[in-house]
N, C-alpha and C. Protein backbone atom coordinates (compact mmCIF):
# COMPACT_ATOMS: atom_id res chain seq x y z
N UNK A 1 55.99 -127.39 93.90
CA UNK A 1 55.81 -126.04 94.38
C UNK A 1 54.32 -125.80 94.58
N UNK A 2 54.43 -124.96 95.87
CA UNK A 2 52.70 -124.78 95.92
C UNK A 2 52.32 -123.41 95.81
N UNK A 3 51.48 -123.52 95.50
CA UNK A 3 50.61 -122.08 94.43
C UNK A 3 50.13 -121.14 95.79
N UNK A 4 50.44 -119.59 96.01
CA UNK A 4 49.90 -119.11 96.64
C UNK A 4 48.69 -118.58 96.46
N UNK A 5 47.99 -118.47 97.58
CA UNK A 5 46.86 -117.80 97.25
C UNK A 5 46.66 -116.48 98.33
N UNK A 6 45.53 -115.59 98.03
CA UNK A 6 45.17 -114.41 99.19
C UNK A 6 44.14 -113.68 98.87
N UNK A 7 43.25 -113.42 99.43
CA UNK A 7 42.39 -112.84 99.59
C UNK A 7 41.97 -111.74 99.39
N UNK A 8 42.27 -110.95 98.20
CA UNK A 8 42.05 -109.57 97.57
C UNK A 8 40.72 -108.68 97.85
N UNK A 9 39.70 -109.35 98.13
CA UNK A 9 38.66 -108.41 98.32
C UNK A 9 38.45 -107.40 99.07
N UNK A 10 39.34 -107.43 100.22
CA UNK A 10 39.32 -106.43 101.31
C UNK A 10 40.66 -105.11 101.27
N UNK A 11 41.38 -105.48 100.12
CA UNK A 11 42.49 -104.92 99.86
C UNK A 11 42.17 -103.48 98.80
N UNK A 12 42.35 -102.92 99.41
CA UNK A 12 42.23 -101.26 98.90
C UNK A 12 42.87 -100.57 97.76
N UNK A 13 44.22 -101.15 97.81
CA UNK A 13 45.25 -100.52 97.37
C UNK A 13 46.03 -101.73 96.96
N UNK A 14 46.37 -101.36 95.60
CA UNK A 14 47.88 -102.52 95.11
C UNK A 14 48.96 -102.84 96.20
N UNK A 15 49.42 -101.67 97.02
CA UNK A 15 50.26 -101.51 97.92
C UNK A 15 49.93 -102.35 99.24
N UNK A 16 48.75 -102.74 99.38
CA UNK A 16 48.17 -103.28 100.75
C UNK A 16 47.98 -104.62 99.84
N UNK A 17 47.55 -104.94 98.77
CA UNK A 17 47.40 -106.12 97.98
C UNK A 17 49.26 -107.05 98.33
N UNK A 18 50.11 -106.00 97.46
CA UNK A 18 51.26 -106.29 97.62
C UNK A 18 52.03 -106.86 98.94
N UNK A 19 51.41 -106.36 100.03
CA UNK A 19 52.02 -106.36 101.49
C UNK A 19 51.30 -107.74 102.17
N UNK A 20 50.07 -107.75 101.79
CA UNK A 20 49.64 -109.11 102.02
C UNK A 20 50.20 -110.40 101.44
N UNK A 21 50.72 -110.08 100.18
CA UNK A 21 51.67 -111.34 98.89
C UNK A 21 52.50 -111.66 100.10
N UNK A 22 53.58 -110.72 100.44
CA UNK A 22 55.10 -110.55 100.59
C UNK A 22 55.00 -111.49 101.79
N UNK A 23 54.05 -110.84 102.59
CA UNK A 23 53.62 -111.77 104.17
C UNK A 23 53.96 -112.95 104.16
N UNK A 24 52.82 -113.65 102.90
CA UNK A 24 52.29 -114.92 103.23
C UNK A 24 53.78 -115.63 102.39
N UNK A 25 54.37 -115.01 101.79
CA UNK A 25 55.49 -115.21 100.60
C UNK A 25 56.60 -116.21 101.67
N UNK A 26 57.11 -115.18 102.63
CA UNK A 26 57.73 -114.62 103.94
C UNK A 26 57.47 -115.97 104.71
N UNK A 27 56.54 -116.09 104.83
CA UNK A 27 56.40 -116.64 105.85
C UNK A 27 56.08 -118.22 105.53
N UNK A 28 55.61 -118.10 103.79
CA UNK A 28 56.27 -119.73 103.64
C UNK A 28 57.46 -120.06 103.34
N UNK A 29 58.57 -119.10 103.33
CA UNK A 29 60.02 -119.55 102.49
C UNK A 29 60.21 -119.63 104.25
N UNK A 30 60.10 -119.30 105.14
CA UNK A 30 60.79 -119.59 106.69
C UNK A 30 60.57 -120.50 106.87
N UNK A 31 59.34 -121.41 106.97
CA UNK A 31 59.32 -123.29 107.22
C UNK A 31 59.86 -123.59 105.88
N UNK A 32 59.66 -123.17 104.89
CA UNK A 32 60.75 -124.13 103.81
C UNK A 32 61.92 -124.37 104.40
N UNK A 33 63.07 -123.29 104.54
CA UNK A 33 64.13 -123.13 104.80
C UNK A 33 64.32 -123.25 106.18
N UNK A 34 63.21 -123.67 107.06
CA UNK A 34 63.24 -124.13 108.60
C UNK A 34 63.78 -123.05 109.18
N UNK A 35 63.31 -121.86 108.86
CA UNK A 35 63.88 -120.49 110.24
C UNK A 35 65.48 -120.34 109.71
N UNK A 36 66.48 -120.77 108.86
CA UNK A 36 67.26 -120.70 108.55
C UNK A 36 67.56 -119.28 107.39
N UNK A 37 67.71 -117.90 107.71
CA UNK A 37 67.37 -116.66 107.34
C UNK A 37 68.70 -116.91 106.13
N UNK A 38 70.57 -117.33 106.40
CA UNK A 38 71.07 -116.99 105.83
C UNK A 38 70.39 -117.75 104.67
N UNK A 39 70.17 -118.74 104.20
CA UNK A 39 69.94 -119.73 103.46
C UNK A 39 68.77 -119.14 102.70
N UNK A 40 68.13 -119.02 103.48
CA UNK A 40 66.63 -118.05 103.03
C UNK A 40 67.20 -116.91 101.57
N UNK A 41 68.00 -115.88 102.38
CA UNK A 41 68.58 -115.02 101.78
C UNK A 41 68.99 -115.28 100.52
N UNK A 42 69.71 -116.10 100.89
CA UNK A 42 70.73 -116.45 99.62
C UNK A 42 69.92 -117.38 98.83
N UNK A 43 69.06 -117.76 98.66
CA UNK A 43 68.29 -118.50 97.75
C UNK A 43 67.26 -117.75 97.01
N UNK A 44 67.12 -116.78 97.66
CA UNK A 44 66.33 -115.49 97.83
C UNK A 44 66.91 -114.57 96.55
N UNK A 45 67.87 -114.74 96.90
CA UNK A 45 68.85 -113.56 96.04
C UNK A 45 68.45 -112.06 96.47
N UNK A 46 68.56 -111.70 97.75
CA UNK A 46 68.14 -110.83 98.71
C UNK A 46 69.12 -110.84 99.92
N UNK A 47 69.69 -109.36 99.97
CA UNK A 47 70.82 -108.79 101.56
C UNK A 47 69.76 -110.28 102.91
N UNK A 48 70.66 -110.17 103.58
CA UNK A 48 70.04 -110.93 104.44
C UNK A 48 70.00 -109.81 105.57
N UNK A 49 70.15 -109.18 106.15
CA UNK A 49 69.50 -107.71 106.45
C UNK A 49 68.47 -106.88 105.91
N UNK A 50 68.25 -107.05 104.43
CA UNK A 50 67.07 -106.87 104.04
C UNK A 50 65.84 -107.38 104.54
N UNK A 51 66.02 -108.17 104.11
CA UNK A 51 65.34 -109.67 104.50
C UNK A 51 65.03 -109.79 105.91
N UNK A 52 65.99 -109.46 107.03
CA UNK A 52 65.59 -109.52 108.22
C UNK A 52 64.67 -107.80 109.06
N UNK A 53 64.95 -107.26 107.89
CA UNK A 53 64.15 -105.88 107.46
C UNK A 53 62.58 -106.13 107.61
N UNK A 54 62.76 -107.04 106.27
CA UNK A 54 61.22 -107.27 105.59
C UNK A 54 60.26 -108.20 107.17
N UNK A 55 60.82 -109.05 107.75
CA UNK A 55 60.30 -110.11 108.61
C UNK A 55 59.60 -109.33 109.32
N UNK A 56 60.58 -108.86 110.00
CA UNK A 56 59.85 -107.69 110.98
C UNK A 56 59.10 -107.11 110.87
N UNK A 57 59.08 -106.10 109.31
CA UNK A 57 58.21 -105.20 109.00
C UNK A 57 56.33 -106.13 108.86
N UNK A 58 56.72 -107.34 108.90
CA UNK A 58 55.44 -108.26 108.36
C UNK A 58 55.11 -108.75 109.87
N UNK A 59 55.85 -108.37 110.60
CA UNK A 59 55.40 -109.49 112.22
C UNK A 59 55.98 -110.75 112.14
N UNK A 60 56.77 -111.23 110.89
CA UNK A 60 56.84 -112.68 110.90
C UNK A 60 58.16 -112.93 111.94
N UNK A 61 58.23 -113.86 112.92
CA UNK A 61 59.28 -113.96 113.79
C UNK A 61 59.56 -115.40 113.63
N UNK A 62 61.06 -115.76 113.51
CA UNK A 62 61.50 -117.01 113.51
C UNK A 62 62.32 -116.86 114.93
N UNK A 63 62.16 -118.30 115.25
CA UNK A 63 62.14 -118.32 116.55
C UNK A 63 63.51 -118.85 116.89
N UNK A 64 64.10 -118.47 117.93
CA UNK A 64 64.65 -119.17 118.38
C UNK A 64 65.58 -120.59 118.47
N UNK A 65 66.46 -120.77 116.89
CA UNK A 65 66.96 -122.97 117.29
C UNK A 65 66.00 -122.96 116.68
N UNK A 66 64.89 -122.38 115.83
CA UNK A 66 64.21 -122.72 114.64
C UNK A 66 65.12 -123.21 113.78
N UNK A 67 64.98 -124.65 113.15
CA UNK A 67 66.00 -125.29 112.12
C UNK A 67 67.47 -125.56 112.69
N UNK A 68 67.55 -125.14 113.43
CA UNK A 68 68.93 -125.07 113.98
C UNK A 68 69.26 -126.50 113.70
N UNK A 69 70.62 -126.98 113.80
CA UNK A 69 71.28 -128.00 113.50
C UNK A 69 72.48 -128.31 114.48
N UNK A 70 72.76 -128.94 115.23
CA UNK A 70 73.77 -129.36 116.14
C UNK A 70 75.14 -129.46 115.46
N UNK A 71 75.38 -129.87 114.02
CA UNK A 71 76.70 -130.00 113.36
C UNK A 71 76.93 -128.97 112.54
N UNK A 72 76.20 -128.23 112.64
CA UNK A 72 76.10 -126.46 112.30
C UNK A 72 77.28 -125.34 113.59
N UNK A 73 76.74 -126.02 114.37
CA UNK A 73 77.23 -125.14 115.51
C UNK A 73 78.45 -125.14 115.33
N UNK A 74 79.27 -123.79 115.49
CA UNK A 74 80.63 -123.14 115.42
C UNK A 74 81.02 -122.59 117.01
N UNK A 75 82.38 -122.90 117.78
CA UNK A 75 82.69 -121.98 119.07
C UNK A 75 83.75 -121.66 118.40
């Protein structure tokens, strides 16, 4: 596991401290879990609507067949 880090000096407020964590948090569990949100979620122990709440609210966008898997696919 790798240790986060961030840059507190410019941070005003616990709340803006906090929002910067969640970001960088966010946005390394999405290449962990390869853009894969349900998985995310549920490992998460977090609504996956929440969760697709929080992304947004941070700018973080998973893209597109990010992680996607061909023997995944359901018609």
């Amino acid at each position: 596991m790798k240790l986060l880090t961030i840059d507190l000096e410019d941070c005003s407020s616990y709340k803006q401290a906090k929002a910067r964590f969640e970001k960088k948090y966010l946005t390394a569990k999405v290449h962990q879990f390869e853009g894969n949100v349900s998985k995310m979620a549920l490992m998460l122990n977090v609504e996956r609507s929440n969760l697709y709440k929080k992304l947004v609210r941070h700018g973080i966008e998973v893209p597109k067949g990010y992680g996607f898997r061909k023997e995944n696919k359901q018609f």
